[in-house]
Protein backbone atom coordinates (compact mmCIF):
# COMPACT_ATOMS: atom_id res chain seq x y z
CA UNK A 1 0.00 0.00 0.00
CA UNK A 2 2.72 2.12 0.70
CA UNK A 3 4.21 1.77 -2.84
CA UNK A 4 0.73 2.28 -4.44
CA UNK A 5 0.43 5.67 -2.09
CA UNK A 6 3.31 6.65 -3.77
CA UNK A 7 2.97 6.10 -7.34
CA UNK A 8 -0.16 7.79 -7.39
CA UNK A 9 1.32 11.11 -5.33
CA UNK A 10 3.77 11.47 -8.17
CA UNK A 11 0.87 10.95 -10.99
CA UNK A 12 -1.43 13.86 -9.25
CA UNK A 13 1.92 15.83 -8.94
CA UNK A 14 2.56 15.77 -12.78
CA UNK A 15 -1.12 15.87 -13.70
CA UNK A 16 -1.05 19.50 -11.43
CA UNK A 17 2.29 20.54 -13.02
CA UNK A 18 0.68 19.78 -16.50
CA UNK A 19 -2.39 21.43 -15.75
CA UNK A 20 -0.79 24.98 -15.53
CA UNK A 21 1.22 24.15 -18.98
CA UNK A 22 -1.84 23.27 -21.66
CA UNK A 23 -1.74 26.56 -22.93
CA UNK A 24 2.00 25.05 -24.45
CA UNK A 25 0.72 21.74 -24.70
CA UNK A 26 2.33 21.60 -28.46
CA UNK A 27 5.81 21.95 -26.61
CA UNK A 28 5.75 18.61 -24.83
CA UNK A 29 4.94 16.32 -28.07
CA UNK A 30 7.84 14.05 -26.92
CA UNK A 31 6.22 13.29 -23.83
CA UNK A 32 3.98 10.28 -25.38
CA UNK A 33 7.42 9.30 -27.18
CA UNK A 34 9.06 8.84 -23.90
CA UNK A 35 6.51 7.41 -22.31
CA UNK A 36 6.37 4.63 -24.97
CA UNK A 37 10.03 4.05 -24.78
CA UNK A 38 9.84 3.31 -20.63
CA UNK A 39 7.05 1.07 -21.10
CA UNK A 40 9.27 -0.78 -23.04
CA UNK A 41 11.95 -0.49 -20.83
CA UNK A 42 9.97 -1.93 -18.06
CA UNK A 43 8.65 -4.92 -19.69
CA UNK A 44 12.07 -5.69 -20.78
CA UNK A 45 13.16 -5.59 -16.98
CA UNK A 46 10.67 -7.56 -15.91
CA UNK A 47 11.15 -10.26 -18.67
CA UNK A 48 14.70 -10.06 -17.32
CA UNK A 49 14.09 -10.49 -13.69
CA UNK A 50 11.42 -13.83 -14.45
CA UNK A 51 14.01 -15.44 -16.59
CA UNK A 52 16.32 -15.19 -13.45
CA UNK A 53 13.83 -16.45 -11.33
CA UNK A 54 14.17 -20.03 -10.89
CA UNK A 55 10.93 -20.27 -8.99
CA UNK A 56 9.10 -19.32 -12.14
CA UNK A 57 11.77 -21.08 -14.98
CA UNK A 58 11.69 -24.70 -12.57
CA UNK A 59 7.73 -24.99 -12.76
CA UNK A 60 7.51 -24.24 -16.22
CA UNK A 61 7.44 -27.78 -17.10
CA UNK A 62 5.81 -29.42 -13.84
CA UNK A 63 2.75 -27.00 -12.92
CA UNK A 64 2.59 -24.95 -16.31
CA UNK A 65 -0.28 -26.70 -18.15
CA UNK A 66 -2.30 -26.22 -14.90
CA UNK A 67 -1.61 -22.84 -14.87
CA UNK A 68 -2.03 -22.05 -18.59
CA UNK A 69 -5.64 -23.48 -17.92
CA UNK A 70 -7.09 -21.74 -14.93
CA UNK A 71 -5.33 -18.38 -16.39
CA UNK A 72 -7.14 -18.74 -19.64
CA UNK A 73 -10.24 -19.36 -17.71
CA UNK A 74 -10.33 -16.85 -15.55
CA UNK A 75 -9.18 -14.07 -18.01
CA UNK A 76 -12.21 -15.59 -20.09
CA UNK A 77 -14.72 -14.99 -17.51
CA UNK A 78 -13.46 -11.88 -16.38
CA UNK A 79 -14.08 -10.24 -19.68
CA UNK A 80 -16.99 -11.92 -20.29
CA UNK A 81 -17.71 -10.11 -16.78
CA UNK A 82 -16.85 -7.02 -18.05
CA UNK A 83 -18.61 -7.46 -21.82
CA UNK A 84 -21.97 -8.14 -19.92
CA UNK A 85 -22.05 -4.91 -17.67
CA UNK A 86 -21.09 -3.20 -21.02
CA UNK A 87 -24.03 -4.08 -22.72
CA UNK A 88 -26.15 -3.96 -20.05
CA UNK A 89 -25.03 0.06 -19.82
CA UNK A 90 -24.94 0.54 -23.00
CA UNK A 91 -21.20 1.43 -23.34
CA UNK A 92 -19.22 1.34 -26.58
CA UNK A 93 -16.25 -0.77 -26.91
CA UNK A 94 -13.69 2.26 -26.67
CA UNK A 95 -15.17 3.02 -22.98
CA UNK A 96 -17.88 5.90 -24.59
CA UNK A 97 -21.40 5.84 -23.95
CA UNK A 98 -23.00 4.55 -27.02
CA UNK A 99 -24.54 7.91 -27.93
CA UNK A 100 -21.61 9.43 -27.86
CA UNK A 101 -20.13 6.99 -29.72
CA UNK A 102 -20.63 7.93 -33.40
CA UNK A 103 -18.51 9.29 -36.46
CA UNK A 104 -19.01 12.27 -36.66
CA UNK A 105 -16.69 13.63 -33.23
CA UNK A 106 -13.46 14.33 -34.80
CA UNK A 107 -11.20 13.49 -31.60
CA UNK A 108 -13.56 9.89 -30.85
CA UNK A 109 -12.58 8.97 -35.11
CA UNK A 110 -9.05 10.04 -34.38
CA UNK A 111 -8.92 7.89 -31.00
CA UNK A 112 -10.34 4.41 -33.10
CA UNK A 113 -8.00 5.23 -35.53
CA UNK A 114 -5.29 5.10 -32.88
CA UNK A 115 -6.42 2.32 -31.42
CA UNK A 116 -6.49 -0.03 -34.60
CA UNK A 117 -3.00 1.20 -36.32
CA UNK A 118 -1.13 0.60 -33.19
CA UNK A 119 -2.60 -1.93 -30.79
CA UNK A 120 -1.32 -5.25 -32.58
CA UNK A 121 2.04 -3.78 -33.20
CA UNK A 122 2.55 -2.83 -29.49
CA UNK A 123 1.59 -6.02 -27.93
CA UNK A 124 3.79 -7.79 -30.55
CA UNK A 125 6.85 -5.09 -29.36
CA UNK A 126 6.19 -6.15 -25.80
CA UNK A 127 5.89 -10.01 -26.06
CA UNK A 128 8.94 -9.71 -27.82
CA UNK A 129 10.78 -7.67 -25.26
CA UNK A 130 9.00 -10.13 -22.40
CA UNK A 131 10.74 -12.95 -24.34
CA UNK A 132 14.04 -11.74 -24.99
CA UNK A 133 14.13 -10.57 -21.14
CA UNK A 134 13.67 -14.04 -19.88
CA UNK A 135 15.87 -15.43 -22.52
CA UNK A 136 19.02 -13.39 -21.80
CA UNK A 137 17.61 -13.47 -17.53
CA UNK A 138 17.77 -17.64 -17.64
CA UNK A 139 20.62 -17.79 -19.96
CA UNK A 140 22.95 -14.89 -19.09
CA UNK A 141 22.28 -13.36 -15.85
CA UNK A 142 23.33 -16.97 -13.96
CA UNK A 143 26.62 -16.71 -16.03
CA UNK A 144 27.60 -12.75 -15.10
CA UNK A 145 26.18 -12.45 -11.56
CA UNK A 146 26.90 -14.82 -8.84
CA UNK A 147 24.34 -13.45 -6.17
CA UNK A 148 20.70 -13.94 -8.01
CA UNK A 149 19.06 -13.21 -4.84
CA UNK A 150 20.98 -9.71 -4.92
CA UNK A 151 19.80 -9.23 -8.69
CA UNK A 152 16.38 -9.96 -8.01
CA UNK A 153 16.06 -7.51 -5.19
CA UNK A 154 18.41 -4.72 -7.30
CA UNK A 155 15.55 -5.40 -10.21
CA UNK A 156 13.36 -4.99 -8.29
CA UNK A 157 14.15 -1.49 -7.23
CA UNK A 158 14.65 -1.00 -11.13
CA UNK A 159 10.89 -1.92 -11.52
CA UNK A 160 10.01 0.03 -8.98
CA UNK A 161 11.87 3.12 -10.20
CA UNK A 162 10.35 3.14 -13.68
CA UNK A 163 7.03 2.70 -12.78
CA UNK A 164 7.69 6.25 -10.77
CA UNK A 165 9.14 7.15 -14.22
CA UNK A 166 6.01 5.41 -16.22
CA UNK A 167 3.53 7.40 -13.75
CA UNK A 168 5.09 10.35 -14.00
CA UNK A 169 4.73 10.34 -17.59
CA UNK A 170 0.92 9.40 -17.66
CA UNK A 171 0.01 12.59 -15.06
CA UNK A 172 1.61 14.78 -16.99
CA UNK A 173 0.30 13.45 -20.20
CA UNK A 174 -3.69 13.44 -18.57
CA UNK A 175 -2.83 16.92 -17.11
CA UNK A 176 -1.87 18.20 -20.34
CA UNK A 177 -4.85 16.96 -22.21
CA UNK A 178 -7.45 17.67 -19.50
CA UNK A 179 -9.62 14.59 -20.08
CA UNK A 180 -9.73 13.57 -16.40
CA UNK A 181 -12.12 15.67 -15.00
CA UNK A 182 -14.60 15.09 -17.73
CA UNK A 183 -14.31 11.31 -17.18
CA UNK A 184 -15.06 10.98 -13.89
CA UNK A 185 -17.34 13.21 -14.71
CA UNK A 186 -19.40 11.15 -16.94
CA UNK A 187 -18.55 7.77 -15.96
CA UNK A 188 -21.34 6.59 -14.19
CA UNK A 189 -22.35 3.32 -12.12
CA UNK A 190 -20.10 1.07 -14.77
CA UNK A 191 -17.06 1.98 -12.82
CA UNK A 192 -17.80 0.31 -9.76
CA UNK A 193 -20.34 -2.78 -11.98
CA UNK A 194 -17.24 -3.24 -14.32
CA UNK A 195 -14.56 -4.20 -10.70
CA UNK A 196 -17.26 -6.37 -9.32
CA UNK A 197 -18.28 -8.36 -12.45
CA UNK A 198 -14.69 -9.12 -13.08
CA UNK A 199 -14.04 -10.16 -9.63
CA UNK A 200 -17.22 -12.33 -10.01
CA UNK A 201 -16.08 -13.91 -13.23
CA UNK A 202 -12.46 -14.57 -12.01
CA UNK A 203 -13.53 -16.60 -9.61
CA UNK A 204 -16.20 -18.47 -12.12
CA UNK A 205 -13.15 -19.22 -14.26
CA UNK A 206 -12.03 -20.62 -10.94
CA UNK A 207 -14.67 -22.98 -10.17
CA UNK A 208 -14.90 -24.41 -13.77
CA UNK A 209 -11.04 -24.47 -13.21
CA UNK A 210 -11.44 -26.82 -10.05
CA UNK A 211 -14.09 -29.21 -12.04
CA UNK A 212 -11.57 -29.90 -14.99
CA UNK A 213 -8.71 -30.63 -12.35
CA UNK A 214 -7.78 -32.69 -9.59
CA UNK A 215 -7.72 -30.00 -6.85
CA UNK A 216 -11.18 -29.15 -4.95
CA UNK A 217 -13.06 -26.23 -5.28
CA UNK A 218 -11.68 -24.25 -2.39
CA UNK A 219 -7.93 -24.43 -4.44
CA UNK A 220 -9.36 -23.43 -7.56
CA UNK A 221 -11.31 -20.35 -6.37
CA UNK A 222 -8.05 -19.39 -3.91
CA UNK A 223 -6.45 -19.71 -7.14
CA UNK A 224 -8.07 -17.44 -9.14
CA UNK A 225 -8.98 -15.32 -6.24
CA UNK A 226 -5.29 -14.13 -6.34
CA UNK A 227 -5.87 -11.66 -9.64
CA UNK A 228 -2.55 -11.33 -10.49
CA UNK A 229 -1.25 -10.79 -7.23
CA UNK A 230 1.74 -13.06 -7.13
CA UNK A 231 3.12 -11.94 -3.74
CA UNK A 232 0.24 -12.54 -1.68
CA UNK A 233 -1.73 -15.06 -2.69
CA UNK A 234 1.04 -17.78 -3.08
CA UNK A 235 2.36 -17.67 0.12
CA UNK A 236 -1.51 -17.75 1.66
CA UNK A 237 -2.58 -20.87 -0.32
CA UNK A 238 0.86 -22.46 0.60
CA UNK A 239 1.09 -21.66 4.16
CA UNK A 240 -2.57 -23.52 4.60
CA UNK A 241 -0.57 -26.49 3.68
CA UNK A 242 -1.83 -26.59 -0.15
CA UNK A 243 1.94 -26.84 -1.72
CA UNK A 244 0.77 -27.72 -5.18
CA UNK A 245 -2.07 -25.23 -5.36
CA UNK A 246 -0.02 -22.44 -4.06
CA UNK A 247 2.66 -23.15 -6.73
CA UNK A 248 0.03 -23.53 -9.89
CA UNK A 249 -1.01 -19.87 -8.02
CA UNK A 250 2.30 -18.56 -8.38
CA UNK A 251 2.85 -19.03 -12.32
CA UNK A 252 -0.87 -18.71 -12.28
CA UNK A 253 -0.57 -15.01 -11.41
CA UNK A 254 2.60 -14.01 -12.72
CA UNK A 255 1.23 -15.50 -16.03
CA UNK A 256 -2.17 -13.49 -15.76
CA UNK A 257 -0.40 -10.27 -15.07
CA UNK A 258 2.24 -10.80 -18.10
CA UNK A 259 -0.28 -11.33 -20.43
CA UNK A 260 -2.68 -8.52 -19.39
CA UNK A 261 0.88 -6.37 -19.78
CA UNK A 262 1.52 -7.73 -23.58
CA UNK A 263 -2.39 -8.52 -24.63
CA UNK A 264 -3.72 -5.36 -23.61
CA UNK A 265 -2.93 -3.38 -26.28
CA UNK A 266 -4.42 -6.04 -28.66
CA UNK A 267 -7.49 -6.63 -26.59
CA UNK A 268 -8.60 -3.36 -26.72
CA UNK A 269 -8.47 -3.32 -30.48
CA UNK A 270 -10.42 -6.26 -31.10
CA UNK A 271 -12.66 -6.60 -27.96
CA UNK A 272 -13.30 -3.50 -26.45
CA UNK A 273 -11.24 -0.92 -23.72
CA UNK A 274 -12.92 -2.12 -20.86
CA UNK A 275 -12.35 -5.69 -21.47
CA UNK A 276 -8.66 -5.15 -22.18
CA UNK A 277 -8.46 -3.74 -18.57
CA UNK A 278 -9.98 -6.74 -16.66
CA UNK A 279 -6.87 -9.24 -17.69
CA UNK A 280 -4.47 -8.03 -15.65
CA UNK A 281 -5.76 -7.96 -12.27
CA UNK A 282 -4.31 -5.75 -9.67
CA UNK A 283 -1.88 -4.70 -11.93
CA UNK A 284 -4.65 -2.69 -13.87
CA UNK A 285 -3.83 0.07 -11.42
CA UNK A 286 0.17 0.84 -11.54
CA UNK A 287 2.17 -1.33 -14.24
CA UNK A 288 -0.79 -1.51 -17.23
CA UNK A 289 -1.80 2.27 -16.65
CA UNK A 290 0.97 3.60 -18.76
CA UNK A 291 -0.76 1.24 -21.79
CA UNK A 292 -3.76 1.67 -21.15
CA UNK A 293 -3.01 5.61 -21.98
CA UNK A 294 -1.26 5.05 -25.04
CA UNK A 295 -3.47 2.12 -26.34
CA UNK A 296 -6.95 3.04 -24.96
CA UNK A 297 -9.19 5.90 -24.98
CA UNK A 298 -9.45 8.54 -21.91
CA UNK A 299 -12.42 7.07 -19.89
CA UNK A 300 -10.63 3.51 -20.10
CA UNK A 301 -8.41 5.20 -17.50
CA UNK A 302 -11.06 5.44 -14.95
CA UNK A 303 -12.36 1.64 -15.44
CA UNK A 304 -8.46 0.39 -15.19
CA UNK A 305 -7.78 2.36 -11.96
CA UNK A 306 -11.09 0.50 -10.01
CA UNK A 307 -10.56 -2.38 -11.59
CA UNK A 308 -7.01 -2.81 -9.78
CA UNK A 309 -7.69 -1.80 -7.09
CA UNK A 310 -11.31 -3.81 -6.32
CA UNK A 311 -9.12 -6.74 -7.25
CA UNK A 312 -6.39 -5.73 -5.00
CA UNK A 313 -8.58 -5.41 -2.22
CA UNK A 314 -10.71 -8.39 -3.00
CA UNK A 315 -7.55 -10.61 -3.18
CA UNK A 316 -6.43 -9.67 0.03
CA UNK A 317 -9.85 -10.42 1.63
CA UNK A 318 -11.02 -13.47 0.03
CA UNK A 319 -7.72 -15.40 -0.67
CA UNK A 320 -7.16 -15.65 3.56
CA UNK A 321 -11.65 -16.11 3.71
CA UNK A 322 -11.36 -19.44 1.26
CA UNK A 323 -8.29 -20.45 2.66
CA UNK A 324 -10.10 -20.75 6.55
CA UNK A 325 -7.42 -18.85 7.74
């Protein structure tokens, strides 16, 4: 909590430093271009620090079909989750309510525009940095550090550091273009239905999860109950004695958070904003906002914000409340 207090003092620092410079928002073009380039920059980090981990690279082969199962389920419920509150209040796929949503606003055309010439190509710039990470992490890292334990805790300071850097850039960017106020503005009830349907569907995808596996029902919901929270629920399921469930959790969540990083982009282009936002979990509020920014339109920003957090707050409740702990 204390990290999440401060990545979002620096964001409402920049957006109040941008605020006072829109007048000269044509100076600070680059800003998107930098932004872009430490997104990239922290994917590739965090590629490289999961190659290093042996944790992750040893149950690759021995829990990874288990987790490559309940992660697809649950991300498939979760936007299915988010798809039905959609429709139900009447909400286009870029995040706009549907009577807003038609051709002839100039900035909504440019936005779609935006979205399909550059969501495919991002997500295929940030699997490939994910990949190349873990490549050089398991091959190379081993080979030129001898402490790994040291690395990961140095990387993870590096992480850390650009997602201040990340931040930064997306509050001065929303301060600039003054599309927050307006947003909240106009968002309505689907910012708190959107959270809560997603949370409900996650754990769905858990259930049908614990019906196509050996473990029970209370494992597969724990499981999925973790939303891409790899550093708490783990070490909850585990330390109720459920070894094997708390390491199919582990990848389980790292995996879901990965992909919501290098899917998002993609997602939103061919399912909708607010679907896009529901894969990665918790991490819908700090690592995928800089994305969702640059890939998604303004209101999206709103819906990815809740959405992390209800999940972060939901894990940390109902993991320990399955458990029995």
């Amino acid at each position: 909590m204390a990290l999440l207090a401060l990545y979002w003092s620096i964001m409402i620092v920049f957006y109040l430093i941008a605020s006072r410079l829109r007048r000269c928002a044509g100076r600070f073009a680059f800003v998107d271009r930098l932004m872009t380039l430490s997104v990239f920059a922290l994917v590739f980090v965090m590629g490289l620090r999961m190659g290093a981990n042996r944790e992750i690279t040893s149950s690759l082969r021995t829990i990874g079909v288990q987790a490559v199962l309940v992660t697809v389920l649950v991300i498939a419920f979760a936007m299915l989750g988010a798809t039905l509150v959609r429709k139900l209040l009447h909400i286009s796929k870029r995040a706009f309510p549907v009577s807003a949503d038609s051709p002839p606003e100039e900035t909504h055309v440019s936005g779609e525009r935006k979205l399909d010439a550059s969501g495919t190509r991002t997500s295929l710039m940030i699997f490939l940095l994910v990949v190349t990470g873990m490549l050089l992490g398991y091959f190379l890292i081993p080979r030129i550090v001898s402490d790994l334990d040291a690395f990961e805790a140095a990387s993870g300071d590096w992480i850390v550091i650009g997602l201040c850097i990340m931040l930064a850039f997306v509050g001065f960017s929303m301060g600039l273009s003054d599309h927050l106020k307006p947003v909240l503005q106009g968002a309505g009830p689907g910012v708190f239905l959107v959270p809560v349907f997603s949370v409900a569907g996650s754990l769905l995808g858990g259930a049908v999860y614990a019906l196509l596996s050996p473990l029970s029902l209370r494992e597969g919901l724990a499981i999925a109950a973790g939303f891409g929270w790899y550093t708490m629920a783990p070490g909850v399921i585990s330390g109720a004695g459920y070894e094997i469930a708390g390491a199919i959790s582990f990848l389980h969540n790292v995996l879901r958070e990965t992909l919501g990083i290098i899917l998002l982009p993609l997602l939103a282009e061919k399912f909708g904003c607010i679907e896009a936002v529901t894969v990665p979990g918790t991490a819908a509020m700090d690592v995928c906002l800089p994305i969702v920014e640059r890939s998604c339109t303004p209101p999206t920003i709103a819906y990815s914000f809740t959405t992390g957090m209800v999940s972060c707050l939901a894990c940390a409740l109902l993991v320990p409340l399955i458990m029995g702990i």
